[in-house]
C-alpha atoms as a PDB file:
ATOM      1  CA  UNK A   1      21.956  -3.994  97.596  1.00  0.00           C
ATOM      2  CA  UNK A   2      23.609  -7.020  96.711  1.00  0.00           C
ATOM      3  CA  UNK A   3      20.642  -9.315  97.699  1.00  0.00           C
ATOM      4  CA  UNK A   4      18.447  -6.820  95.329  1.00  0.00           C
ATOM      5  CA  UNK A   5      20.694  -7.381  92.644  1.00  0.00           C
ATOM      6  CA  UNK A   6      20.804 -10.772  92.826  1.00  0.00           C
ATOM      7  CA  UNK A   7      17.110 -11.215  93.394  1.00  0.00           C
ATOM      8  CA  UNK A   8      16.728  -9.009  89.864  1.00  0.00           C
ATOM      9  CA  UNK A   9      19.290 -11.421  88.132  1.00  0.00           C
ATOM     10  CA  UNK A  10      17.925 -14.606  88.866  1.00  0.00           C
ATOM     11  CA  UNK A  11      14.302 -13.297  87.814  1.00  0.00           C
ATOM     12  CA  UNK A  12      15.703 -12.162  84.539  1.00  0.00           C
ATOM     13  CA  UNK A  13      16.761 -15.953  84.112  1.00  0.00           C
ATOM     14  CA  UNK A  14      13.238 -17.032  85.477  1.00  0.00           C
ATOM     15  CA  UNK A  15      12.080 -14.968  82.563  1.00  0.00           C
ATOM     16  CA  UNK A  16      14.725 -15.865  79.857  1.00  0.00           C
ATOM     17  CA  UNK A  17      14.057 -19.418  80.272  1.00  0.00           C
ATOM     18  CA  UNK A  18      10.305 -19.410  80.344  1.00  0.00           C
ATOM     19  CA  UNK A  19      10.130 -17.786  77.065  1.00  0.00           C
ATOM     20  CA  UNK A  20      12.820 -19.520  75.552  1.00  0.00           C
ATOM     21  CA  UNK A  21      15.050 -16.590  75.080  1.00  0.00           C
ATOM     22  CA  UNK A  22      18.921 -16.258  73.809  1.00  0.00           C
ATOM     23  CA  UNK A  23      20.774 -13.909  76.045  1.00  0.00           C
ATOM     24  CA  UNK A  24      24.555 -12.592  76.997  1.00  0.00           C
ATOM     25  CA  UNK A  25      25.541 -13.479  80.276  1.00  0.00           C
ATOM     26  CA  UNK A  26      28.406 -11.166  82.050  1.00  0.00           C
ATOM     27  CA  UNK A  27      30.274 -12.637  84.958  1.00  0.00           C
ATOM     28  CA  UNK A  28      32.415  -9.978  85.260  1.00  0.00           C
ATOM     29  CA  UNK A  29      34.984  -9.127  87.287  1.00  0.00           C
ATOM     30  CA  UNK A  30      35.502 -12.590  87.515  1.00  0.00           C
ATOM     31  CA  UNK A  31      35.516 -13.880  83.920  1.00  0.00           C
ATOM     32  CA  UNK A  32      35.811 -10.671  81.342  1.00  0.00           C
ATOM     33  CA  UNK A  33      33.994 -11.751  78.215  1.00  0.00           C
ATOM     34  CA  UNK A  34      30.538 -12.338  77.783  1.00  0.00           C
ATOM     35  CA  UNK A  35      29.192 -15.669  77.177  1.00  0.00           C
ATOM     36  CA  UNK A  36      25.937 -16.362  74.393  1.00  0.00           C
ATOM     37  CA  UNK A  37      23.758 -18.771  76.772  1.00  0.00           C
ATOM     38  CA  UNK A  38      19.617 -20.442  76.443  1.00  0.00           C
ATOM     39  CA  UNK A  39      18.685 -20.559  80.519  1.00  0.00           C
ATOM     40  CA  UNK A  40      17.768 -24.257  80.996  1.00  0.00           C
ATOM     41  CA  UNK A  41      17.286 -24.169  84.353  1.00  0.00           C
ATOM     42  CA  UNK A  42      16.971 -21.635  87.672  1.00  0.00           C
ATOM     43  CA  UNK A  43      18.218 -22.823  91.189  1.00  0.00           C
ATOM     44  CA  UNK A  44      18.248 -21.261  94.579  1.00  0.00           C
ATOM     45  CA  UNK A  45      22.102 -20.640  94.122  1.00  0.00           C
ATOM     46  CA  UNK A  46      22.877 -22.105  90.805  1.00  0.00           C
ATOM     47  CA  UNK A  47      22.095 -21.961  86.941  1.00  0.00           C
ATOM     48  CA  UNK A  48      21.902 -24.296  84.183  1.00  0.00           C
ATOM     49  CA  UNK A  49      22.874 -22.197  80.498  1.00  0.00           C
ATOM     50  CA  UNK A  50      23.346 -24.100  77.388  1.00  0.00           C
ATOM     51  CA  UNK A  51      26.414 -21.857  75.394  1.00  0.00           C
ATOM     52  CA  UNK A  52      25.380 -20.698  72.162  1.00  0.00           C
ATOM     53  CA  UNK A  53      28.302 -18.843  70.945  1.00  0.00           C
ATOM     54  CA  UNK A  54      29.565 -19.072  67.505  1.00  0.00           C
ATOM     55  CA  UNK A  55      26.304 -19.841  66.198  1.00  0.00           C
ATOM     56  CA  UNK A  56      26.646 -23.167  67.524  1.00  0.00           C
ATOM     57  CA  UNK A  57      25.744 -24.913  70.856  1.00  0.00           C
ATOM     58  CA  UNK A  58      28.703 -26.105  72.816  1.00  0.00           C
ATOM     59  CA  UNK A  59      26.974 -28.234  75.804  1.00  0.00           C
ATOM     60  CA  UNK A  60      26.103 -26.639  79.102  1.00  0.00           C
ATOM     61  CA  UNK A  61      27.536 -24.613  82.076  1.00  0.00           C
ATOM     62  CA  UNK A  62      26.453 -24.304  85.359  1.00  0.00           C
ATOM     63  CA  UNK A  63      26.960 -21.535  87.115  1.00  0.00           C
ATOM     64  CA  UNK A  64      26.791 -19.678  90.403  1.00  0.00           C
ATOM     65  CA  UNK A  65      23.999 -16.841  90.106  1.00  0.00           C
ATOM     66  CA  UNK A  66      26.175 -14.626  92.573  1.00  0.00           C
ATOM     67  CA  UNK A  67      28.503 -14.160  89.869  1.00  0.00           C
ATOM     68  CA  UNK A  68      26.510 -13.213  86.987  1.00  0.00           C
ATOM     69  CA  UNK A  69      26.899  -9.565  86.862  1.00  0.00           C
ATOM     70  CA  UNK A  70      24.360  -8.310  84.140  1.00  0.00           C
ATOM     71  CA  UNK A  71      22.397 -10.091  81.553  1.00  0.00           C
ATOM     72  CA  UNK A  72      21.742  -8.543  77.803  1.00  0.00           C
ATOM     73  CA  UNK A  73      19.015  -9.343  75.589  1.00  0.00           C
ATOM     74  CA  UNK A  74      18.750  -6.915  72.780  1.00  0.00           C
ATOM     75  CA  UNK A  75      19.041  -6.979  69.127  1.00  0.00           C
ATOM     76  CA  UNK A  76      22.126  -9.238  68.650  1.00  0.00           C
ATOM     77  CA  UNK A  77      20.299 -11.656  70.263  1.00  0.00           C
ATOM     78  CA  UNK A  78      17.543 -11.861  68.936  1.00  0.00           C
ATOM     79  CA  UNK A  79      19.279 -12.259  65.649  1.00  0.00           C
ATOM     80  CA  UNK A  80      21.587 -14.904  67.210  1.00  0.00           C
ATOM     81  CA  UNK A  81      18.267 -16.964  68.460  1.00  0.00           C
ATOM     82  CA  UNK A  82      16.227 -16.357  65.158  1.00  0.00           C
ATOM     83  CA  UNK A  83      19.581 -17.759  63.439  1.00  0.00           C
ATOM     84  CA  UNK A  84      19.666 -20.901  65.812  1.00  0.00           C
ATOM     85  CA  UNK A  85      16.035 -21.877  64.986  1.00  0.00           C
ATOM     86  CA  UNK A  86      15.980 -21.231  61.541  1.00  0.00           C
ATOM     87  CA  UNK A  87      19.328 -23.435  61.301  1.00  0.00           C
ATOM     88  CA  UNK A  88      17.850 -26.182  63.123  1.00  0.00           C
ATOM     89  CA  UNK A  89      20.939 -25.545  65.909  1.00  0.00           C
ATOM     90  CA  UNK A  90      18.822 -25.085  68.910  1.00  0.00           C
ATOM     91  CA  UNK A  91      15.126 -25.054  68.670  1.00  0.00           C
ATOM     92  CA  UNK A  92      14.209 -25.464  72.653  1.00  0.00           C
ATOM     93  CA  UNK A  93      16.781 -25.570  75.801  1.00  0.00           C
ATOM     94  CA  UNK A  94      16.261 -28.362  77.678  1.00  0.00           C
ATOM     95  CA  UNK A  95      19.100 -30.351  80.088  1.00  0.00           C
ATOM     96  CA  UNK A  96      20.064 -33.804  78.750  1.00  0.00           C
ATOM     97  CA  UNK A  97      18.720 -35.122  81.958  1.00  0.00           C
ATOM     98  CA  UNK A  98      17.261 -34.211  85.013  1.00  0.00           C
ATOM     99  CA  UNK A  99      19.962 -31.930  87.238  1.00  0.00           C
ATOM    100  CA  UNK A 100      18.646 -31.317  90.657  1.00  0.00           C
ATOM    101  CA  UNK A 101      20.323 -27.560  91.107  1.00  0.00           C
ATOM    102  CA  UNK A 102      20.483 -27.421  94.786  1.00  0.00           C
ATOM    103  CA  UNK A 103      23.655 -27.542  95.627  1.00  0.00           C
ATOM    104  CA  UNK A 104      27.195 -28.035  93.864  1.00  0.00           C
ATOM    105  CA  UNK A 105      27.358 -31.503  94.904  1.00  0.00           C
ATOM    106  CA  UNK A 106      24.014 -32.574  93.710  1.00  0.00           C
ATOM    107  CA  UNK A 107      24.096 -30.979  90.240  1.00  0.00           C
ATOM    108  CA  UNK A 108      27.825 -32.936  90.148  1.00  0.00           C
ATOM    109  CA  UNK A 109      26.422 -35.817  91.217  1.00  0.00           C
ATOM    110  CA  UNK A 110      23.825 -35.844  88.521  1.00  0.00           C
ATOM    111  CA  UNK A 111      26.115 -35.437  85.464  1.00  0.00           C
ATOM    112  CA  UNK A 112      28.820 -38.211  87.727  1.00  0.00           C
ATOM    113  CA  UNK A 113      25.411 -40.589  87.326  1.00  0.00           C
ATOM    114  CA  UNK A 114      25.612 -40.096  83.911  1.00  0.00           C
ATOM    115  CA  UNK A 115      28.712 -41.412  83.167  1.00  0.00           C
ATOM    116  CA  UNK A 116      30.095 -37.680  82.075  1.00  0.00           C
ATOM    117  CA  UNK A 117      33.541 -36.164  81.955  1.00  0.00           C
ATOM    118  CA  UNK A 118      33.522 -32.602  82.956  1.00  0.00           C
ATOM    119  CA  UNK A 119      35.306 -29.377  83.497  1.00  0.00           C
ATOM    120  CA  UNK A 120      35.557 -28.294  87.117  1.00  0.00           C
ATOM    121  CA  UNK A 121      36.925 -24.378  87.067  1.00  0.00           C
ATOM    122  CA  UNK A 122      37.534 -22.058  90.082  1.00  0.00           C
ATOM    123  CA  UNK A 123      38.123 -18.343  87.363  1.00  0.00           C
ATOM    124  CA  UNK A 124      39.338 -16.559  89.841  1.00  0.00           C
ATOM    125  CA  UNK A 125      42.946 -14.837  88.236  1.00  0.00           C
ATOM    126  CA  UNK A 126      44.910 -15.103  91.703  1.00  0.00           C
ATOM    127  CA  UNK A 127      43.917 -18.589  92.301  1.00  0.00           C
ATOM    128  CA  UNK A 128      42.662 -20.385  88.218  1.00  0.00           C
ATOM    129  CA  UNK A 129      42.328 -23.803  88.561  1.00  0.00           C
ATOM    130  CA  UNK A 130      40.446 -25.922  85.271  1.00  0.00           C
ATOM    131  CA  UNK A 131      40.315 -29.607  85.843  1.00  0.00           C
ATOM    132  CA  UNK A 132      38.797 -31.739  82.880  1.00  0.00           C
ATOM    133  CA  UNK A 133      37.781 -35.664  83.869  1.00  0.00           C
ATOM    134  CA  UNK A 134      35.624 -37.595  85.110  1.00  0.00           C
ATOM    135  CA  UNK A 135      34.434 -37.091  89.521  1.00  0.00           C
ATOM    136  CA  UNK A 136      35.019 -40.150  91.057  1.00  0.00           C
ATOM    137  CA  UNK A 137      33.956 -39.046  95.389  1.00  0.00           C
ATOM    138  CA  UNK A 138      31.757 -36.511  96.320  1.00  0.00           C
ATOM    139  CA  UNK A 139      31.869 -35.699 100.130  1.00  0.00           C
ATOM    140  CA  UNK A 140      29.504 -33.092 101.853  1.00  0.00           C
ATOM    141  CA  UNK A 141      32.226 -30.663 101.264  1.00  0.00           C
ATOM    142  CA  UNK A 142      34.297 -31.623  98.262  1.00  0.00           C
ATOM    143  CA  UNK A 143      34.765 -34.237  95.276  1.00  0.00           C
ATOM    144  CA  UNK A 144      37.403 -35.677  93.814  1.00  0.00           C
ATOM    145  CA  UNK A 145      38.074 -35.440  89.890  1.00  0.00           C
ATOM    146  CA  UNK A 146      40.490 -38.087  88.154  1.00  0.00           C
ATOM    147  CA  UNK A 147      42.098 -35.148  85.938  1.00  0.00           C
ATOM    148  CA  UNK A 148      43.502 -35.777  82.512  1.00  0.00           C
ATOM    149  CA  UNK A 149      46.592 -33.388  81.231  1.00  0.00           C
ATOM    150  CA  UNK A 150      46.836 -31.905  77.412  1.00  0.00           C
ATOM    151  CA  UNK A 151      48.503 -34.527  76.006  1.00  0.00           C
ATOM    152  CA  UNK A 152      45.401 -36.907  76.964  1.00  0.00           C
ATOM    153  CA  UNK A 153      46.581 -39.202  80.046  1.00  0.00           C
ATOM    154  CA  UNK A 154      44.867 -39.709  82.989  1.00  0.00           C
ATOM    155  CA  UNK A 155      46.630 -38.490  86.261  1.00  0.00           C
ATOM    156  CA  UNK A 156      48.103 -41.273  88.774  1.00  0.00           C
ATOM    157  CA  UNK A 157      45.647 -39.737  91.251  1.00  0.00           C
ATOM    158  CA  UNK A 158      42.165 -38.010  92.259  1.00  0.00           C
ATOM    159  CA  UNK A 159      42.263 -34.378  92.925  1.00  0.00           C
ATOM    160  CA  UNK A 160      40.353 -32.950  95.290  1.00  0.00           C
ATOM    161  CA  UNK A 161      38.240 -29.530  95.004  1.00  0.00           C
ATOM    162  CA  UNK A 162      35.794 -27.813  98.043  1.00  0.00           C
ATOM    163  CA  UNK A 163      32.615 -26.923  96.523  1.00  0.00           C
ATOM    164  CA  UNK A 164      33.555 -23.501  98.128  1.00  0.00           C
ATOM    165  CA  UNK A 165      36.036 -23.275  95.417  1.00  0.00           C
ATOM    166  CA  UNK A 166      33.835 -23.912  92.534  1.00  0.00           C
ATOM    167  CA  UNK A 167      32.675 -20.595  90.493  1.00  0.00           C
ATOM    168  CA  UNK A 168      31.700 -23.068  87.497  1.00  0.00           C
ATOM    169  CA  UNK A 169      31.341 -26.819  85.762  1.00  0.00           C
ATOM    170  CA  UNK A 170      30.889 -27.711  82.010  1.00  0.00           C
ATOM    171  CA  UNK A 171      30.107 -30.838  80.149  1.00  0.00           C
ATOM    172  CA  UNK A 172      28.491 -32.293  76.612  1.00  0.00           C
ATOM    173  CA  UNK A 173      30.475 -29.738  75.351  1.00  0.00           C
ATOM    174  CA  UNK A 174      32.889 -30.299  71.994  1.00  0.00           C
ATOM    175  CA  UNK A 175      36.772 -29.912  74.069  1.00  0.00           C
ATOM    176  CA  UNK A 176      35.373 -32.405  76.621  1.00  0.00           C
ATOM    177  CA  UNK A 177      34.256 -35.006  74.203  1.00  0.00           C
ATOM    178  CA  UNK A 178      36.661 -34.849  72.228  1.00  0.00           C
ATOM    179  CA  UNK A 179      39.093 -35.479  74.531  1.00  0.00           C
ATOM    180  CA  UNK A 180      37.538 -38.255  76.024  1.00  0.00           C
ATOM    181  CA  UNK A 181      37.396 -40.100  72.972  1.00  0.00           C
ATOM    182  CA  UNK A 182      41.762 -39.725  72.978  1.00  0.00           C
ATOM    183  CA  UNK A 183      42.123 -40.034  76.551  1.00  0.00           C
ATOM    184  CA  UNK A 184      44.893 -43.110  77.523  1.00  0.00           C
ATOM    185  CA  UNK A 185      46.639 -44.603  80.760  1.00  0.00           C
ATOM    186  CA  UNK A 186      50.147 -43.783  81.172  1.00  0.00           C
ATOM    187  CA  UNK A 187      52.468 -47.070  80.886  1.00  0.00           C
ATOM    188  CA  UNK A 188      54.862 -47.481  83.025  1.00  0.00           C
ATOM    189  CA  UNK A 189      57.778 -49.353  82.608  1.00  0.00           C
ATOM    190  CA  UNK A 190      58.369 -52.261  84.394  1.00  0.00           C
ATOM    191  CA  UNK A 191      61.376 -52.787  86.433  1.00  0.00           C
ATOM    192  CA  UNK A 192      63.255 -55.859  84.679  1.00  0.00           C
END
């Protein structure tokens, strides 16, 4: 059943993206509110969505297409999409460069070669973990993300995640940037 499913879901992206096509993504029980989304690209295991909610677009997720637990495309979409193109906001979904969706670590390492801070999040309630910064390593297994914290400083040291652990990873998006623009080195204080 589940492979069904899944087969159903990733040809209702297949479809969404080839015709251009604003839709509500559901990832539930793992993340309980919908998301607004333009498919930009269809992996094997993996999917490339630029957000579009609040009638603006906030950069691009990717996401596992195991998780994605119903798509929508109705009325309120349409109106969302015929409001995004007649605003300018988003006439066609395309990645900012070329993201080879394979695998975790190669859509990573594309947005590493591009010099891009990103949010590495593992939703699940009993185990959260959100990680904003720039990957420094990626292994066959893991990578390692220089984190920085809310008040904008760069940890002391790399963290490291398992792909296994990964349920999603944004970047271009307005939080990133706009941290990275703030982001500083702690000072220490020298001993005298």
């Amino acid at each position: 059943m589940a492979a069904k499913k899944q087969k159903s879901i990733r040809e209702q992206l297949r479809a969404h993206r080839d015709n251009c096509e604003a839709i509500t993504l559901w990832r539930e029980p793992l993340v309980p509110y919908s998301a607004g989304a333009f498919v930009v690209e269809v992996g094997s295991d993996l999917a490339l969505v630029q957000d579009i909610s609040d009638f603006s677009s906030d950069g691009y997720q990717i996401l596992r297409i195991d998780d994605i637990s119903r798509i929508d495309r109705g009325g309120a979409e349409k109106f969302l999409e015929r409001i995004l193109q007649s605003e300018g906001i988003v006439t066609k979904a395309c990645a900012p460069f070329d993201i080879e969706l394979s695998n975790w670590r190669t859509a990573i390492g594309a947005i590493k070669s591009n010099s891009q801070n990103m949010i590495v999040e593992d939703e699940k309630p009993d185990d959260e973990l959100f990680l904003v910064g720039r990957v420094t390593r990626l292994s066959a297994k893991s990578l390692a993300i220089r984190h920085f914290d809310a008040v904008g400083y760069w940890e002391l040291s790399d963290r490291v995640v398992p792909y296994s652990r990964i349920t999603a990873v944004t970047f271009d998006d307005r939080y990133t940037t706009m941290y990275s623009k703030h982001v500083r080195t702690r000072v220490t204080p020298t001993a005298p």
